[in-house]
Protein backbone atom coordinates (compact mmCIF):
# COMPACT_ATOMS: atom_id res chain seq x y z
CA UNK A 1 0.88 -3.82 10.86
CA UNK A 2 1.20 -1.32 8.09
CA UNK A 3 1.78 -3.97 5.44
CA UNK A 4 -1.70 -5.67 6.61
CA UNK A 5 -3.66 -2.58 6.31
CA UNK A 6 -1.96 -2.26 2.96
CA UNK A 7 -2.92 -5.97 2.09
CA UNK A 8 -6.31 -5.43 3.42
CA UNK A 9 -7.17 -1.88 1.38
CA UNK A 10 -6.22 -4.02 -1.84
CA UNK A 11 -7.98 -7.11 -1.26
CA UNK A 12 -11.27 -4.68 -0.37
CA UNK A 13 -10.31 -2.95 -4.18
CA UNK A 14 -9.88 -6.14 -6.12
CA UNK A 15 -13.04 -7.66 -4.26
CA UNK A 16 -15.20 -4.40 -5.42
CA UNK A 17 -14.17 -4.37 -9.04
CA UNK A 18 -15.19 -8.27 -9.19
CA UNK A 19 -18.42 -6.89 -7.63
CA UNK A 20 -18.96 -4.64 -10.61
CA UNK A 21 -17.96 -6.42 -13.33
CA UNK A 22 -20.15 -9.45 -12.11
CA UNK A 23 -23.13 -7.27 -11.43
CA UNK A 24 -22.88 -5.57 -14.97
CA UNK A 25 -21.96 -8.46 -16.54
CA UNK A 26 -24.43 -8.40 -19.44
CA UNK A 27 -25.10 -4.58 -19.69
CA UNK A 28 -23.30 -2.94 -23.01
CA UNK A 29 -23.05 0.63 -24.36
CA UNK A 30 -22.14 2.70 -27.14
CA UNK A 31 -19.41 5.28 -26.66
CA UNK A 32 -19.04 8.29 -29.20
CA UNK A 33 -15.36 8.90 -28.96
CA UNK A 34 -15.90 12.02 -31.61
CA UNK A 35 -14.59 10.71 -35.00
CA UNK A 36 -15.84 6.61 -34.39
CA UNK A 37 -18.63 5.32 -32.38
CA UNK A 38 -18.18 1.81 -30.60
CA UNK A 39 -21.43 -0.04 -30.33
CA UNK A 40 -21.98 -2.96 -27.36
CA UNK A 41 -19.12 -2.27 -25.75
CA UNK A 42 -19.60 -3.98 -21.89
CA UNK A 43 -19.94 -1.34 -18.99
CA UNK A 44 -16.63 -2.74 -17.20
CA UNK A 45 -14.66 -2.60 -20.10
CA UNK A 46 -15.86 1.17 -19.85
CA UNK A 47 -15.05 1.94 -16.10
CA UNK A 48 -11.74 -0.38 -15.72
CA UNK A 49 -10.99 1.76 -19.02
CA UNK A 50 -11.96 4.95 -17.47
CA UNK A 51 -9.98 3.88 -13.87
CA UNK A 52 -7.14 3.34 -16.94
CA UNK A 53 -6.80 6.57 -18.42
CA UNK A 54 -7.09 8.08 -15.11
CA UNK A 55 -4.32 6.47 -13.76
CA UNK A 56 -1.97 7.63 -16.99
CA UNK A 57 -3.13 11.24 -16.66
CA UNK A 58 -2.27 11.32 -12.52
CA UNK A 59 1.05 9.51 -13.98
CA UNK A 60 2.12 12.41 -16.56
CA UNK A 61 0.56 14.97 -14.49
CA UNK A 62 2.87 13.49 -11.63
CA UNK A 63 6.04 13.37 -13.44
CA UNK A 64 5.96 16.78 -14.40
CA UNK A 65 5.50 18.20 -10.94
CA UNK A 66 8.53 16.06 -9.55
CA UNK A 67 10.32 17.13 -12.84
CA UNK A 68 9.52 20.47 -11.39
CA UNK A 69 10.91 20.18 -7.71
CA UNK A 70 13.63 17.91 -8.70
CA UNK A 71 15.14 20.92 -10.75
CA UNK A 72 14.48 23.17 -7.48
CA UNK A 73 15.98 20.77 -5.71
CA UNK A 74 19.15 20.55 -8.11
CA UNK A 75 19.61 24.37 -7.91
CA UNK A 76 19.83 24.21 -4.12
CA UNK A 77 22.14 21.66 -4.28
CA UNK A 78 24.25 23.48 -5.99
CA UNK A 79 23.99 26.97 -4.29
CA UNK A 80 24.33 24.91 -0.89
CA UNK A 81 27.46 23.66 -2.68
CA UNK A 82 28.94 26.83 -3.57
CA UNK A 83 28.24 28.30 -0.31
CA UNK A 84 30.03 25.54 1.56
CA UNK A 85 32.86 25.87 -1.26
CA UNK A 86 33.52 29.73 -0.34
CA UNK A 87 33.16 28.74 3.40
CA UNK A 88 36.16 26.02 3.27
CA UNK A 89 38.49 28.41 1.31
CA UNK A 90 37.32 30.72 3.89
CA UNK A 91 38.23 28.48 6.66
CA UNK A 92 41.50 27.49 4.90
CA UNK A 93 42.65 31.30 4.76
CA UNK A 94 41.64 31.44 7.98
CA UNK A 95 43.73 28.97 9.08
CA UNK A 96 47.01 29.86 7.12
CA UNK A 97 46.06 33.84 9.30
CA UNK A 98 46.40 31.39 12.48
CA UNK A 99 49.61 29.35 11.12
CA UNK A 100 51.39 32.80 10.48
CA UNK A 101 49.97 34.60 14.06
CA UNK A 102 51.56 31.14 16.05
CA UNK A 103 55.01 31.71 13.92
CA UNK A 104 55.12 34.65 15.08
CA UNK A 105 54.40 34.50 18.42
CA UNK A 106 57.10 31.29 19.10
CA UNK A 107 59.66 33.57 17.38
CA UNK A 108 58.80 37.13 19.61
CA UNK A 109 58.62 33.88 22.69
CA UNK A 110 62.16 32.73 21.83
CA UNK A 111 63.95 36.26 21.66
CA UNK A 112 64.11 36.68 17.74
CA UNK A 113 62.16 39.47 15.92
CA UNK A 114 59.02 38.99 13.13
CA UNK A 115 61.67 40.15 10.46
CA UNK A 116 64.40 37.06 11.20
């Protein structure tokens, strides 16, 4: 159902800019871009232009926010990392404590001493 409403929300898109370049068809304009003037340029050259450049500056302004929290993300990786490092050799001492304790206790079980 999702993919419909996806299929649907484009065709409605594509069927509105056909609306506006047909209905401004003939109209031109003249754009002062600073250092050059276009004269007769068409109005939906102008707005598909316009959608254009929007669509670049969401793009860089995008990639530099997920630059952002990718890096964040990468330096709680690695803490997380670290963390679960000292834990293991934690465990693993831990676990040689309980190897020696169990010697210990079959030895004192069996008669012997802790020095033998």
């Amino acid at each position: 159902m999702r993919r419909f409403y996806g299929l649907a929300g484009l065709a409605v898109v594509i069927l509105a800019g056909v609306a506006f370049a047909w209905g401004n068809a003939g109209r031109e304009v003249a754009i002062n871009l600073g250092i050059v003037t276009l004269d007769s340029v068409p109005v939906t050259f102008v707005a598909f232009g316009g959608m254009v450049v929007g669509m670049a500056v969401v793009l860089v302004a995008g990639i530099n926010a997920d630059l952002k929290v990718r890096k964040l993300l990468r330096e709680r990786h690695m803490k997380e990392s670290l963390a679960e490092g000292e834990r293991s050799t934690e465990l693993g001492r831990s676990t040689e404590r309980g190897r020696s304790t169990e010697r210990a206790t079959s030895v004192v079980r069996e008669g012997g001493t802790l020095l033998e």
